[in-house]
Protein backbone atom coordinates (compact mmCIF):
# COMPACT_ATOMS: atom_id res chain seq x y z
CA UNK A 1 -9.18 -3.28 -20.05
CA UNK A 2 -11.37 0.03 -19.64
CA UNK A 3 -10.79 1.95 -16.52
CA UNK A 4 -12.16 4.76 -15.08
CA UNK A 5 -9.52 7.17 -13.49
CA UNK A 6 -8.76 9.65 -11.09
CA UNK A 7 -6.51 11.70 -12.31
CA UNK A 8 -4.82 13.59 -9.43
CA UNK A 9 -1.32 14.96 -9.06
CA UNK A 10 1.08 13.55 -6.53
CA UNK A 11 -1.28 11.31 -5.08
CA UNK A 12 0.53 7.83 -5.97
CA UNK A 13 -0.76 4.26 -5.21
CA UNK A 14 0.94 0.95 -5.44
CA UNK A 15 0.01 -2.39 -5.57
CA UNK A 16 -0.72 -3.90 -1.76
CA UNK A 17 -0.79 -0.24 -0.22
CA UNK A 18 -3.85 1.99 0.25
CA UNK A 19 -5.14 5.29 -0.34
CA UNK A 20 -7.74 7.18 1.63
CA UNK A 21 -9.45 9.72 -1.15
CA UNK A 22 -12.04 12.22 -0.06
CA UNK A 23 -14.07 12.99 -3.10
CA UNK A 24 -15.68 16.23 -3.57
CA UNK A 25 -16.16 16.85 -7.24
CA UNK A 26 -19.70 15.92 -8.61
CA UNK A 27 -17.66 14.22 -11.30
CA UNK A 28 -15.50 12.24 -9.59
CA UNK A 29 -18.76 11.46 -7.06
CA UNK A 30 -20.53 9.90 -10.16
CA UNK A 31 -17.26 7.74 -10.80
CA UNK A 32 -17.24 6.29 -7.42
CA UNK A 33 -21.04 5.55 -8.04
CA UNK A 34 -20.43 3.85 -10.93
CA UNK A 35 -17.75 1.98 -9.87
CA UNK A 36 -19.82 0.76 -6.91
CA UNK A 37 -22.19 -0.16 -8.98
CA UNK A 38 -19.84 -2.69 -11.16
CA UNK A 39 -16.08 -3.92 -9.94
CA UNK A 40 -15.16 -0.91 -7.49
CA UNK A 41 -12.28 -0.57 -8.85
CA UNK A 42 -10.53 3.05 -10.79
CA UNK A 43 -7.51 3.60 -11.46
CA UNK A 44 -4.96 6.62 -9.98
CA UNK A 45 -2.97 8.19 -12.70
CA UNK A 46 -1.14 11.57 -12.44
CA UNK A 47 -1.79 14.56 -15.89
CA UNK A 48 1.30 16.32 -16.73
CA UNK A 49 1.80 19.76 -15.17
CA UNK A 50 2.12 22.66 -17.74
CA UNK A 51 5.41 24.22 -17.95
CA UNK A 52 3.40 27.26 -16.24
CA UNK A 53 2.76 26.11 -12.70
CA UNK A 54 2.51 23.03 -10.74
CA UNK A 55 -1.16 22.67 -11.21
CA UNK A 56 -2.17 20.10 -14.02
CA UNK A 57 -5.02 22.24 -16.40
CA UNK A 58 -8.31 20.57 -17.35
CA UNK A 59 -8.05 17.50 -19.48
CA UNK A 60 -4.09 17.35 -19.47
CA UNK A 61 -2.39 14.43 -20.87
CA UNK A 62 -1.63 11.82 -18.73
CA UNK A 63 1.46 10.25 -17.65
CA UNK A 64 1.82 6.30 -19.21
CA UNK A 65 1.67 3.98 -16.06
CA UNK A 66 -0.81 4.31 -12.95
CA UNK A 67 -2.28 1.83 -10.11
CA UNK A 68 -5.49 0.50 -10.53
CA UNK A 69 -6.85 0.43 -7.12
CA UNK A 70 -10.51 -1.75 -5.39
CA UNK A 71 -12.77 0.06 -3.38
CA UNK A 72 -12.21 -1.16 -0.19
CA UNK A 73 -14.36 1.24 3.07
CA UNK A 74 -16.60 3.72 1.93
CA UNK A 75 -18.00 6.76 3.53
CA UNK A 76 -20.72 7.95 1.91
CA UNK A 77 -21.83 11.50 3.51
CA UNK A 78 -25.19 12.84 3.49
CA UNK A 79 -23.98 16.09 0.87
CA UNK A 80 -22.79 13.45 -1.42
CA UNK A 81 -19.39 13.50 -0.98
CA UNK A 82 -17.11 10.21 -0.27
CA UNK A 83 -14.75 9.24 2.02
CA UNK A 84 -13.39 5.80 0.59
CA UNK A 85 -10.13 3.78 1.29
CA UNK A 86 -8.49 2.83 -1.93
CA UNK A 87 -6.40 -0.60 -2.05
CA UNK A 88 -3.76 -1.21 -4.98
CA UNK A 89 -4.45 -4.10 -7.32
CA UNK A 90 -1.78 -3.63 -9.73
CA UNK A 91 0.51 -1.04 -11.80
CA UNK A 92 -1.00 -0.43 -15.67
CA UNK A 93 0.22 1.09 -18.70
CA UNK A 94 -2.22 3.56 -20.87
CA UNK A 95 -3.07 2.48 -23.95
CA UNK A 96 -5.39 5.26 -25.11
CA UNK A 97 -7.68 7.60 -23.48
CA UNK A 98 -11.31 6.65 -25.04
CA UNK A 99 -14.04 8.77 -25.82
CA UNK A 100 -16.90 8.79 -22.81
CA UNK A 101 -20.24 9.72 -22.08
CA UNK A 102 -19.42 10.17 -18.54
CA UNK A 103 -18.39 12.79 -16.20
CA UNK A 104 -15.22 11.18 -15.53
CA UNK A 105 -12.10 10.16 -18.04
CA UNK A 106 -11.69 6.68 -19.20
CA UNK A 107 -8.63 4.67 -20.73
CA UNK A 108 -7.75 2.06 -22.16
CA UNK A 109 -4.63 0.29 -20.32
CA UNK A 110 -2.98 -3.27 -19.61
CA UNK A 111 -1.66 -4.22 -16.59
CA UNK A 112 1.95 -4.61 -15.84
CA UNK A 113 2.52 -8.20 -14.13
CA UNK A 114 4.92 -7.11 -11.49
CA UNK A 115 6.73 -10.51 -9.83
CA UNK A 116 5.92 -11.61 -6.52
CA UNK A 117 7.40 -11.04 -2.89
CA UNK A 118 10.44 -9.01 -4.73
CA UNK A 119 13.42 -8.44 -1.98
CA UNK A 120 16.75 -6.55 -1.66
CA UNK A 121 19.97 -7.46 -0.98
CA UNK A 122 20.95 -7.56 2.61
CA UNK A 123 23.40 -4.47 1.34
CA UNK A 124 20.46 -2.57 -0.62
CA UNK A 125 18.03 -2.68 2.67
CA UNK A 126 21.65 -1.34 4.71
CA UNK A 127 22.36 1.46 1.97
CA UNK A 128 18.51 2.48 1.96
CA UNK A 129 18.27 2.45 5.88
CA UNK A 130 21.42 4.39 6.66
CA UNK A 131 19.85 7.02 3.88
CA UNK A 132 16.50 7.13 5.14
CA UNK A 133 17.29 8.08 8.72
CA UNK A 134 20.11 11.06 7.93
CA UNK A 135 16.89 12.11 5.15
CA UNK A 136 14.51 11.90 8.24
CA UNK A 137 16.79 13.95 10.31
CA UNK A 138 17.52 16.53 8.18
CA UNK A 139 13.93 17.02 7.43
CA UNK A 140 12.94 16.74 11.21
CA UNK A 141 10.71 13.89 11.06
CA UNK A 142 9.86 11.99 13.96
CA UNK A 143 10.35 7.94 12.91
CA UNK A 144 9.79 5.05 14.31
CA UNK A 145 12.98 2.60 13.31
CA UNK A 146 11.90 0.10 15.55
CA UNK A 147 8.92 -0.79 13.23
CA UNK A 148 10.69 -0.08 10.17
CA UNK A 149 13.40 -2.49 10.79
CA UNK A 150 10.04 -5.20 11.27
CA UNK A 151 8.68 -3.93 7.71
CA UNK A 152 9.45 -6.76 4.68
CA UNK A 153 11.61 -4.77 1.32
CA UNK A 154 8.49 -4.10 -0.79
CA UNK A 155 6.09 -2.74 1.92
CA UNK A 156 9.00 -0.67 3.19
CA UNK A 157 10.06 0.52 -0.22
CA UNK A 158 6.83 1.65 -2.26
CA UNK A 159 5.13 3.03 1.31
CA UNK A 160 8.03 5.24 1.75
CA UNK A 161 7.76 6.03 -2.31
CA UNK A 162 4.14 6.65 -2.16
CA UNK A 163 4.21 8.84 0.64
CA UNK A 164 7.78 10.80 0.13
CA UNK A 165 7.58 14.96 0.21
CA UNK A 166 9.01 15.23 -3.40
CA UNK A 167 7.48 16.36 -6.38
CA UNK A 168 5.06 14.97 -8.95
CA UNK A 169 7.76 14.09 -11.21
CA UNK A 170 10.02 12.66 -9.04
CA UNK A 171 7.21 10.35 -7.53
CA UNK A 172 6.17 9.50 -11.35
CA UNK A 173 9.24 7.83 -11.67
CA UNK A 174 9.33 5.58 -8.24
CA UNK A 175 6.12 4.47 -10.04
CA UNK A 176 7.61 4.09 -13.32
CA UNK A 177 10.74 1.91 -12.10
CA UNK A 178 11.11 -1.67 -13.30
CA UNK A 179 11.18 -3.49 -9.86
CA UNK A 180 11.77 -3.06 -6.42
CA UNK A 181 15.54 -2.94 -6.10
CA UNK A 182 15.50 0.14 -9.30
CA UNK A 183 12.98 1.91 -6.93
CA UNK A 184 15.24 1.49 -3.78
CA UNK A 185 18.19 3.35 -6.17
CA UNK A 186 16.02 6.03 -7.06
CA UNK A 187 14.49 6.36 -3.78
CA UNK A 188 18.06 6.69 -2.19
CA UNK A 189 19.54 9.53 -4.87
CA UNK A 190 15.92 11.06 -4.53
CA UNK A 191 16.53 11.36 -0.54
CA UNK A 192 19.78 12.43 -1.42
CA UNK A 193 18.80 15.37 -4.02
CA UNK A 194 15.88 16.55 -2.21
CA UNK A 195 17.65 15.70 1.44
CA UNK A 196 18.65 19.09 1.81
CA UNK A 197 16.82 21.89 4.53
CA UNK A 198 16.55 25.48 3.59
CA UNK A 199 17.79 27.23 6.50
CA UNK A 200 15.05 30.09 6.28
CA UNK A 201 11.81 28.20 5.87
CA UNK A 202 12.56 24.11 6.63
CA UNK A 203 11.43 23.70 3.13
CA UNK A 204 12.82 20.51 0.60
CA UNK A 205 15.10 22.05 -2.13
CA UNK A 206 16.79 20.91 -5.13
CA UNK A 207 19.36 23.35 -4.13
């Protein structure tokens, strides 16, 4: 299928979560125009960063699998920016990048047909748990447990993956993983590589 996409680094989306977006860009303005005007749906995608800085440069290559995501609220503000609420519809794998007219990049992708209501093991949802909270500590966050205890495996699992403090890469590959008990692995070395504080300046290290 042909989708229009946003490419945008370390913003993440996965199927049955949402987004919020505020679009700026006159480019990215005609895109959400356009895709009001057919299915309202794009697609988020991350580019590769250059080995220079952590900023992706204009028209860098893009990473293989994104979320193609519907259009739910819209904003639309009188300087012609957006404010829009973006729901996931489903993982897909690039095919090509296509030659457009438009403003905005297009690809060419397939979606990945990711199985149904996917749970852990009653010892995977322990192991991830007990991780979570000493990652939340060290990193000062304030957490409800209460509610997280109430969450099912796969809204618990990709909402903490899409909305994790670690970098591009890192959240690349919670997207790239093969199902939901892979990402729960991941997620828990991830905590535990980037779990660490730096005394000085509170910041997530690899250190």
């Amino acid at each position: 299928m042909r989708i229009s996409i946003f490419p945008l680094t370390g913003a993440i989306l996965y199927p049955g979560l949402q987004l919020p977006l505020h679009i700026f860009e006159p480019r990215y303005q005609a895109m959400i125009k356009d895709a009001l005007a057919r299915d309202r749906r794009i697609g988020m995608i991350q580019p590769r960063l250059s080995l220079k800085g952590t900023r992706a440069e204009e028209g860098a290559p893009l990473y293989q699998i994104g979320c193609l995501g519907k259009i739910g609220e819209v904003e639309a503000l009188e300087d012609g920016r957006f404010n829009v609420m973006l729901e996931g519809i489903a993982r897909f794998r690039m095919l090509r990048e296509l030659e457009a007219a438009t403003p905005f990049r297009q690809i060419e992708a397939e979606l990945i047909e990711d199985a149904s209501g996917q749970a852990l093991s009653p010892v995977e949802r322990a192991c991830f748990e007990r991780e979570a909270r000493r990652f939340a500590d060290a990193q000062g966050y304030a957490v409800d447990w209460e509610a997280v205890t109430r969450l099912d495996d796969e809204s618990l699992i990709d909402g903490v993956s899409q909305i994790a403090p670690f970098d591009a890469a890192a959240k690349q590959a919670l997207l790239e993983a093969d199902d939901l008990a892979a990402r729960c692995e991941l997620l828990v070395q991830l905590m535990q590589f980037f779990g660490r504080r730096d005394s000085d300046e509170g910041r997530i290290t690899l250190q």
